[in-house]
PDB file of N, CA and C in Angstrom:
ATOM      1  N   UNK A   1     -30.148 -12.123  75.637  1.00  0.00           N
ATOM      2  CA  UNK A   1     -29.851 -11.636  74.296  1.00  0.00           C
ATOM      3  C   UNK A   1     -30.433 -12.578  73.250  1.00  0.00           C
ATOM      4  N   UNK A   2     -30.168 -13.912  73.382  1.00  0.00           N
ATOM      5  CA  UNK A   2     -30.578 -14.655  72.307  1.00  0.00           C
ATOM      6  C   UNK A   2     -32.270 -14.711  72.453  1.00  0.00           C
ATOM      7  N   UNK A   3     -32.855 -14.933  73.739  1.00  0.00           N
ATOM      8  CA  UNK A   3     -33.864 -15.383  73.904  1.00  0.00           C
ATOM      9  C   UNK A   3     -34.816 -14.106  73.644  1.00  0.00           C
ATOM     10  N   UNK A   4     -34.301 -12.940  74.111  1.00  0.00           N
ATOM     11  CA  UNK A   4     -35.140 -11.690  72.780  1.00  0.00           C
ATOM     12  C   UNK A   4     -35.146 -11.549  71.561  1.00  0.00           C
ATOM     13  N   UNK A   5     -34.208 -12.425  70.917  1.00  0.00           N
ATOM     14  CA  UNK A   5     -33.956 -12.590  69.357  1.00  0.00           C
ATOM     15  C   UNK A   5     -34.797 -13.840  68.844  1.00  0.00           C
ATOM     16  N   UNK A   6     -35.032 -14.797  69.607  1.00  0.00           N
ATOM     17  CA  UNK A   6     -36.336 -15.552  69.475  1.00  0.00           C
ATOM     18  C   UNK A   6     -37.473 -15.531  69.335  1.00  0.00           C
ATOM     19  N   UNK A   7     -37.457 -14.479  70.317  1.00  0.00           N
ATOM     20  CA  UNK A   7     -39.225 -13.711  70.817  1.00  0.00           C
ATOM     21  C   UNK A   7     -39.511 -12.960  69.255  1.00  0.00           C
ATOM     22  N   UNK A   8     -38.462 -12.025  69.056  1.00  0.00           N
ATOM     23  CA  UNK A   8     -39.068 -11.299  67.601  1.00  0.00           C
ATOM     24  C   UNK A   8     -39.158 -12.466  66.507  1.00  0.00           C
ATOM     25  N   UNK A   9     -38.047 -13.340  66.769  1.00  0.00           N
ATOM     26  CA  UNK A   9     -38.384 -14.018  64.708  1.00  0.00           C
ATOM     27  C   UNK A   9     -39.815 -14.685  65.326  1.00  0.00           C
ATOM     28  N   UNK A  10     -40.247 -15.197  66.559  1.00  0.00           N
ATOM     29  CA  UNK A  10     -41.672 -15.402  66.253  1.00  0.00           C
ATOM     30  C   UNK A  10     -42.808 -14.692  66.497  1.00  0.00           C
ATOM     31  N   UNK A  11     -42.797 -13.190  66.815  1.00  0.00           N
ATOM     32  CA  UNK A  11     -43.675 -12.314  66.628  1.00  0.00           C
ATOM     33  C   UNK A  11     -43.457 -12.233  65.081  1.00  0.00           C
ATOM     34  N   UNK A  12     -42.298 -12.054  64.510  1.00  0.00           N
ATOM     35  CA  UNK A  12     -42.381 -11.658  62.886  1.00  0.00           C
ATOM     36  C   UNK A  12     -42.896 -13.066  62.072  1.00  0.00           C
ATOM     37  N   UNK A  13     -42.854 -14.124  62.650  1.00  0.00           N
ATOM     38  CA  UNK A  13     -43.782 -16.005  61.926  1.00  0.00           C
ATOM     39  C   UNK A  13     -44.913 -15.426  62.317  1.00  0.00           C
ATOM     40  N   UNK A  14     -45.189 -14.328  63.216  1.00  0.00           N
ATOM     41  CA  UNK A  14     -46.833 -14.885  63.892  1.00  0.00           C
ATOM     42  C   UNK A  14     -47.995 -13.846  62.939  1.00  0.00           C
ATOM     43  N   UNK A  15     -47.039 -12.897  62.261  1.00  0.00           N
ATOM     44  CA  UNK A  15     -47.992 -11.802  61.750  1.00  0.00           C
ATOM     45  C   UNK A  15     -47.507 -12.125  60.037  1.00  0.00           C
ATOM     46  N   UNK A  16     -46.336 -12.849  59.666  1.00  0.00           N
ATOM     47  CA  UNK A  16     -46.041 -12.983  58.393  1.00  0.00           C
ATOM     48  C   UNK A  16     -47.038 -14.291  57.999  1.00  0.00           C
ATOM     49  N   UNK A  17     -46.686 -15.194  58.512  1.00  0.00           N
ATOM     50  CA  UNK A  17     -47.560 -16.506  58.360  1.00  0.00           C
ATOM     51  C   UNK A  17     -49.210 -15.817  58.265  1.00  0.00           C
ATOM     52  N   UNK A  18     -49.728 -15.241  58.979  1.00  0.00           N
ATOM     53  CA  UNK A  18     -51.064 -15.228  59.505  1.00  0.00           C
ATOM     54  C   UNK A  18     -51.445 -14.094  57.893  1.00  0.00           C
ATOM     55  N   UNK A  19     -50.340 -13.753  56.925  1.00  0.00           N
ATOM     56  CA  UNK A  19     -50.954 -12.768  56.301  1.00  0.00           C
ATOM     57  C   UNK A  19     -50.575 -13.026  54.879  1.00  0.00           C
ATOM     58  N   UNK A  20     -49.801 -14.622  54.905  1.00  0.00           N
ATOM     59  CA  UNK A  20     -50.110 -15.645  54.043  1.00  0.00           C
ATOM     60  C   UNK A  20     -50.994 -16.234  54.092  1.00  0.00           C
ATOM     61  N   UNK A  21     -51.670 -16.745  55.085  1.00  0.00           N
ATOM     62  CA  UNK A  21     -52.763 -17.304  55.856  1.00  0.00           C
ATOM     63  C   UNK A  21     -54.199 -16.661  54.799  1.00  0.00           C
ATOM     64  N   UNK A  22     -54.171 -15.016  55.248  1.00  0.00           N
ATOM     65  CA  UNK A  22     -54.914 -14.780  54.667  1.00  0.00           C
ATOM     66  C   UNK A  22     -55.609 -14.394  53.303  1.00  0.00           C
ATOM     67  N   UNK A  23     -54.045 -13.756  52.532  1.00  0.00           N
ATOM     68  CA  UNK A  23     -53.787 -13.534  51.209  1.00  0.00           C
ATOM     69  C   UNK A  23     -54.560 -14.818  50.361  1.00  0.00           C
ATOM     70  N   UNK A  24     -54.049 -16.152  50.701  1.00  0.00           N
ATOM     71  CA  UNK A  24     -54.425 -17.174  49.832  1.00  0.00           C
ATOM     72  C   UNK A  24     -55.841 -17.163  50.246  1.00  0.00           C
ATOM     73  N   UNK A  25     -56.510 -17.583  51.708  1.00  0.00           N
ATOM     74  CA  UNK A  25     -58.083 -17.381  51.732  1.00  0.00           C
ATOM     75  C   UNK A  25     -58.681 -16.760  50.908  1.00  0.00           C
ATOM     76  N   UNK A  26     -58.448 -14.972  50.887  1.00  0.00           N
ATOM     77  CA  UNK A  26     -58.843 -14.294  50.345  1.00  0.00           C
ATOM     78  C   UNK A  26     -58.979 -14.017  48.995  1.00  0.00           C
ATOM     79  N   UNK A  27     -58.111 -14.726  48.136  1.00  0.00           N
ATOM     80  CA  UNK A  27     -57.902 -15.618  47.058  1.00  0.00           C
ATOM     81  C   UNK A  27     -59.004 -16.497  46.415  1.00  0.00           C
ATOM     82  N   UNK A  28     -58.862 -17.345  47.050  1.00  0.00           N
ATOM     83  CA  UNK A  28     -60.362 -18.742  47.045  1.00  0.00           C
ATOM     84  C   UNK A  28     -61.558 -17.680  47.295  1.00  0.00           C
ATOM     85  N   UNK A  29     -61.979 -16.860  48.144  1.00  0.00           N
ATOM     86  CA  UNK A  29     -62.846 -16.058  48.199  1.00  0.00           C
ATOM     87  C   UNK A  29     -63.558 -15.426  47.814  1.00  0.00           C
ATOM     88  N   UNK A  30     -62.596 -14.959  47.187  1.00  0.00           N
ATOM     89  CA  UNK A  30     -62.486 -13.278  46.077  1.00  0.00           C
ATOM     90  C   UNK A  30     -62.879 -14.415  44.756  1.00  0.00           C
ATOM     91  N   UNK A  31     -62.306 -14.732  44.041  1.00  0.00           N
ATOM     92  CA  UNK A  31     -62.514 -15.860  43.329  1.00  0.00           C
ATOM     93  C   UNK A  31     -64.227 -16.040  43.230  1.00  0.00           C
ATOM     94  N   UNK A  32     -64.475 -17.168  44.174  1.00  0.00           N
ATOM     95  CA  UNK A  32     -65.930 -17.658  44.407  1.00  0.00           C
ATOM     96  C   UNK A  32     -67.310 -16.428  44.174  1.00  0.00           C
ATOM     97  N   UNK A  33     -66.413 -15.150  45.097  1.00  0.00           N
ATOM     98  CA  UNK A  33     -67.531 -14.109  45.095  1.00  0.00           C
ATOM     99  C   UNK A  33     -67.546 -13.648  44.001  1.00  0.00           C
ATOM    100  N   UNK A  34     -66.902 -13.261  42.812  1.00  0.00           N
ATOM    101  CA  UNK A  34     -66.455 -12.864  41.606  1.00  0.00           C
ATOM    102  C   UNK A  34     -67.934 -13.325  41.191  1.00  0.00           C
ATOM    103  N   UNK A  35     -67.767 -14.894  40.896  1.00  0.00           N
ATOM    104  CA  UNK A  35     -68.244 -16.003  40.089  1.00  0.00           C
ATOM    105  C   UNK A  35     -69.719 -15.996  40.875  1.00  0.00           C
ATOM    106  N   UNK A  36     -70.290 -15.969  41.969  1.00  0.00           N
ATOM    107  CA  UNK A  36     -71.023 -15.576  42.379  1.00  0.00           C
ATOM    108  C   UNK A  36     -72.603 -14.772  41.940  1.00  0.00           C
ATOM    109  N   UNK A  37     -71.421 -13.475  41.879  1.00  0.00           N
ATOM    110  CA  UNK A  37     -71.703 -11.822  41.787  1.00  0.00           C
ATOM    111  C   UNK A  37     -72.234 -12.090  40.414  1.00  0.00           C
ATOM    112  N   UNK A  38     -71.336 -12.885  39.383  1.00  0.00           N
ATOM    113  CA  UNK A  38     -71.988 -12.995  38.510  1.00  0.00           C
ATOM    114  C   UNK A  38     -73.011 -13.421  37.926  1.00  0.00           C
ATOM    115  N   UNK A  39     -73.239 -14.324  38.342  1.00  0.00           N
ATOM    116  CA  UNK A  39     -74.557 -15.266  38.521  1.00  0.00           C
ATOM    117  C   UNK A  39     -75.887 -14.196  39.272  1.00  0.00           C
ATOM    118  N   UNK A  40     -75.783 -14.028  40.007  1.00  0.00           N
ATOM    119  CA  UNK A  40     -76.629 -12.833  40.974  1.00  0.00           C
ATOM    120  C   UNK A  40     -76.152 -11.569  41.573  1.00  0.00           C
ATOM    121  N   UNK A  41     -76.486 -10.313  41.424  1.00  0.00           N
ATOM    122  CA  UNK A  41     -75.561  -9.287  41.715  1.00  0.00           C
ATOM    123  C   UNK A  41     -76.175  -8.807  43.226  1.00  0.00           C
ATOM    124  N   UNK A  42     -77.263  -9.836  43.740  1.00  0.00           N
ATOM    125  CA  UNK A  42     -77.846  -9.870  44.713  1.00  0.00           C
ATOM    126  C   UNK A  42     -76.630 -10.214  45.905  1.00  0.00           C
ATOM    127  N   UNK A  43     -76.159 -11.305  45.499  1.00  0.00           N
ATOM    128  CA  UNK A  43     -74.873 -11.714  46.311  1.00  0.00           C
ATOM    129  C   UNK A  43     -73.675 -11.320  46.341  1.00  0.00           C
ATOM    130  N   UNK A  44     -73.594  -9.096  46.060  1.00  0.00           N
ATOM    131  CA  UNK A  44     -72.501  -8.478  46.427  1.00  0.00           C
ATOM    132  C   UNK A  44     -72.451  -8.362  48.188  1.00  0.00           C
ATOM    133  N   UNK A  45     -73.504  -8.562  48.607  1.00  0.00           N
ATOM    134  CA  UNK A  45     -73.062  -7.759  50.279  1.00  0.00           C
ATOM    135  C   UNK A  45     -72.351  -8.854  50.953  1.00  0.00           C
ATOM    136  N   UNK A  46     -72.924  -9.964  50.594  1.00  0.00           N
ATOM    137  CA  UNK A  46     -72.247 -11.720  51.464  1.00  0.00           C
ATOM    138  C   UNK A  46     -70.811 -11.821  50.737  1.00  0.00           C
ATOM    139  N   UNK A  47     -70.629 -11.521  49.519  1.00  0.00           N
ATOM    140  CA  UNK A  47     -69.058 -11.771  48.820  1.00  0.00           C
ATOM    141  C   UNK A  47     -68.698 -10.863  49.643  1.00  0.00           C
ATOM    142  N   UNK A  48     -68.909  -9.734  50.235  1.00  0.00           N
ATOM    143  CA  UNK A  48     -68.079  -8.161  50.509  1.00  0.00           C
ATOM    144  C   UNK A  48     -67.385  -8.843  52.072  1.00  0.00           C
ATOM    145  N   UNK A  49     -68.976  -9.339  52.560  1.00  0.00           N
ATOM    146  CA  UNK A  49     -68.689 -10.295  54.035  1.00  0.00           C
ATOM    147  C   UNK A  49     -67.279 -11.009  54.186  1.00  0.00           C
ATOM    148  N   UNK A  50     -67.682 -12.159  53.493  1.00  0.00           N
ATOM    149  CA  UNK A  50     -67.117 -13.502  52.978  1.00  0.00           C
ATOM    150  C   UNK A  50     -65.511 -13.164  52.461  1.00  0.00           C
ATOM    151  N   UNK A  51     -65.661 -11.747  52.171  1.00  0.00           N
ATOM    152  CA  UNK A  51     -63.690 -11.258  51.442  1.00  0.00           C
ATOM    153  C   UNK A  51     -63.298 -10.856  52.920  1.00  0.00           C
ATOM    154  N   UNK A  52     -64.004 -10.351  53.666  1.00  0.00           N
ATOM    155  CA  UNK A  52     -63.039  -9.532  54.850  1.00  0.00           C
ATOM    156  C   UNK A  52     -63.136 -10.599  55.958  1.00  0.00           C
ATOM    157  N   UNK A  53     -63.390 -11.847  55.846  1.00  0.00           N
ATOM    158  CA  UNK A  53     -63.199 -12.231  57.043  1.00  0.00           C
ATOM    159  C   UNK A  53     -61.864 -13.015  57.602  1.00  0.00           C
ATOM    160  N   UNK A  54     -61.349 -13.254  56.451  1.00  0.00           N
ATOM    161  CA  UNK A  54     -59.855 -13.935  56.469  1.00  0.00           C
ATOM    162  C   UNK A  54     -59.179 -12.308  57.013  1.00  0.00           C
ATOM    163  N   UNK A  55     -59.184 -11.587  56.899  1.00  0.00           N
ATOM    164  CA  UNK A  55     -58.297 -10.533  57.998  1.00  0.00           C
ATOM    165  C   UNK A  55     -58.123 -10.447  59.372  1.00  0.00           C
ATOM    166  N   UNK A  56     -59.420 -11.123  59.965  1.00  0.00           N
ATOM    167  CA  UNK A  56     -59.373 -11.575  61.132  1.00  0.00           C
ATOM    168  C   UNK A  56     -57.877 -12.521  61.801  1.00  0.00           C
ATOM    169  N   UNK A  57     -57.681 -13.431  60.676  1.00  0.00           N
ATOM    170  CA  UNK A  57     -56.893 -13.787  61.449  1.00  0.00           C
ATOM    171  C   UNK A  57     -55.487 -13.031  61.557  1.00  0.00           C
ATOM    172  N   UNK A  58     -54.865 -12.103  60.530  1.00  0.00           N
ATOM    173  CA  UNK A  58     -54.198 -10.834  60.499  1.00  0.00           C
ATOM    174  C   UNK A  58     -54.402 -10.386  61.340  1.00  0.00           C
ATOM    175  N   UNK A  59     -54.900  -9.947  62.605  1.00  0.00           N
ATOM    176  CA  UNK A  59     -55.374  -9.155  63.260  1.00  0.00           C
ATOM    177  C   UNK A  59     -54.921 -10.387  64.549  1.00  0.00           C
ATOM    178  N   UNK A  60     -55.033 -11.290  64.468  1.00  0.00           N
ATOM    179  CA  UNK A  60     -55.015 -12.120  65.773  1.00  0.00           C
ATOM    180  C   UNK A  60     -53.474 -12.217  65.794  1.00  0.00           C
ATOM    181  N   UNK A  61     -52.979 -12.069  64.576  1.00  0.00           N
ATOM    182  CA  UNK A  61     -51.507 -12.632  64.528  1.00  0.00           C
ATOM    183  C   UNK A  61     -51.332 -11.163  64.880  1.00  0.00           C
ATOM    184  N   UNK A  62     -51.094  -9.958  64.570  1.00  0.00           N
ATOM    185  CA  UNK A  62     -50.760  -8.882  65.186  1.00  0.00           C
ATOM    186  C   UNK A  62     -51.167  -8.834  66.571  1.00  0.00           C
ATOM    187  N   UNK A  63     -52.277  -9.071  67.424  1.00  0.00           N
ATOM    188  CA  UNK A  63     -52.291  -9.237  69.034  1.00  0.00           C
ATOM    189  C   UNK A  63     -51.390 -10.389  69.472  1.00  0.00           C
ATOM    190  N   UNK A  64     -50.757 -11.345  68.591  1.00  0.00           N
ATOM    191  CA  UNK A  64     -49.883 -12.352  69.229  1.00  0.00           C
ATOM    192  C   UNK A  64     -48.489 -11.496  69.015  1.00  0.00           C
ATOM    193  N   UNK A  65     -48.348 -11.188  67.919  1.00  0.00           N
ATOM    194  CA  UNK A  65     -46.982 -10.400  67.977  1.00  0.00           C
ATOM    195  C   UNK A  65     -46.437  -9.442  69.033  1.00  0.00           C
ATOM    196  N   UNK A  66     -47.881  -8.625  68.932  1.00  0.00           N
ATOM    197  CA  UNK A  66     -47.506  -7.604  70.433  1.00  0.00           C
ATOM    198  C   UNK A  66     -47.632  -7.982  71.468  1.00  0.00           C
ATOM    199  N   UNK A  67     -47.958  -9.158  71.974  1.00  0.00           N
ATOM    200  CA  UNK A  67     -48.043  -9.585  73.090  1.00  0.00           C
ATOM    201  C   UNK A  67     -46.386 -10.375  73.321  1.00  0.00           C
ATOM    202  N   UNK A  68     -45.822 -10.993  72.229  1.00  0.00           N
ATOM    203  CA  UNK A  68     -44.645 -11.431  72.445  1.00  0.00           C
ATOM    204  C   UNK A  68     -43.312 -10.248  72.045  1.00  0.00           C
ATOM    205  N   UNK A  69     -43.659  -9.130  71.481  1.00  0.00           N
ATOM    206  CA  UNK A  69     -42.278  -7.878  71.719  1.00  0.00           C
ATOM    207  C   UNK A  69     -42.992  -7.488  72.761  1.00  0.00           C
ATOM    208  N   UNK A  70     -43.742  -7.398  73.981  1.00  0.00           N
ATOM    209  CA  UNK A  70     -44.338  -6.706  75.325  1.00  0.00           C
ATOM    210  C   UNK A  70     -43.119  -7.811  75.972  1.00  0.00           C
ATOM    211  N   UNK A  71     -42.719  -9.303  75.478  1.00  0.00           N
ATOM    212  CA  UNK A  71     -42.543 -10.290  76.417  1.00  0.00           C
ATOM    213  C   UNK A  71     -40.510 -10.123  76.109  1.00  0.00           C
ATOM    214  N   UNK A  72     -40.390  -9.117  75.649  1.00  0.00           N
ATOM    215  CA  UNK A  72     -39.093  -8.737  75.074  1.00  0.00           C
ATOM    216  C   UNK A  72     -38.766  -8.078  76.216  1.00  0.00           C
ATOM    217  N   UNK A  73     -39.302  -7.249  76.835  1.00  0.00           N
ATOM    218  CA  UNK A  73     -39.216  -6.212  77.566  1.00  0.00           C
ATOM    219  C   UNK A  73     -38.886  -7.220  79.352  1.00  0.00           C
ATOM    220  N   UNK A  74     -39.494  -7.969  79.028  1.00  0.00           N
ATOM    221  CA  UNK A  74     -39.734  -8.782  80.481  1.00  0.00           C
ATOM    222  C   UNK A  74     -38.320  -9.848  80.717  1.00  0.00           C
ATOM    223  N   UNK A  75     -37.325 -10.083  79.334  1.00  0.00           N
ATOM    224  CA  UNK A  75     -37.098 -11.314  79.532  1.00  0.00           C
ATOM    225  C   UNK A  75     -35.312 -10.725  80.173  1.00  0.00           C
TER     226      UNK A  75
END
């Protein structure tokens, strides 16, 4: 009982953290490419790059989450 109540609060750290993680990246990012873009409007496709890659780690923290409620099932 407790030790499935563990497993979720850190599937829910592993996808909340990871999407603070990325919010602020994407931040500094978004930012830079802005300032960029402005300077050269040549350098929209690398800002467009450069914004989506902090989701990646969103995405890793959601395969860790589901891999630890799969480990709910087991315990």
């Amino acid at each position: 009982m407790v030790e499935s109540g563990l497993v979720a609060i850190g599937a829910g750290l592993a996808i909340g953290l990871t999407a603070i993680a990325a919010g602020i990246a994407e931040k500094e990012i978004g930012a830079a490419a802005v300032g960029a873009m402005a300077e050269k409007e040549e350098a929209f496709g690398k800002g467009l790059i450069l914004t989506v890659i902090p989701e990646t780690l969103v995405i890793f923290g959601l395969v860790v989450a589901i891999l630890l409620i799969g480990k709910i099932g087991g315990v």
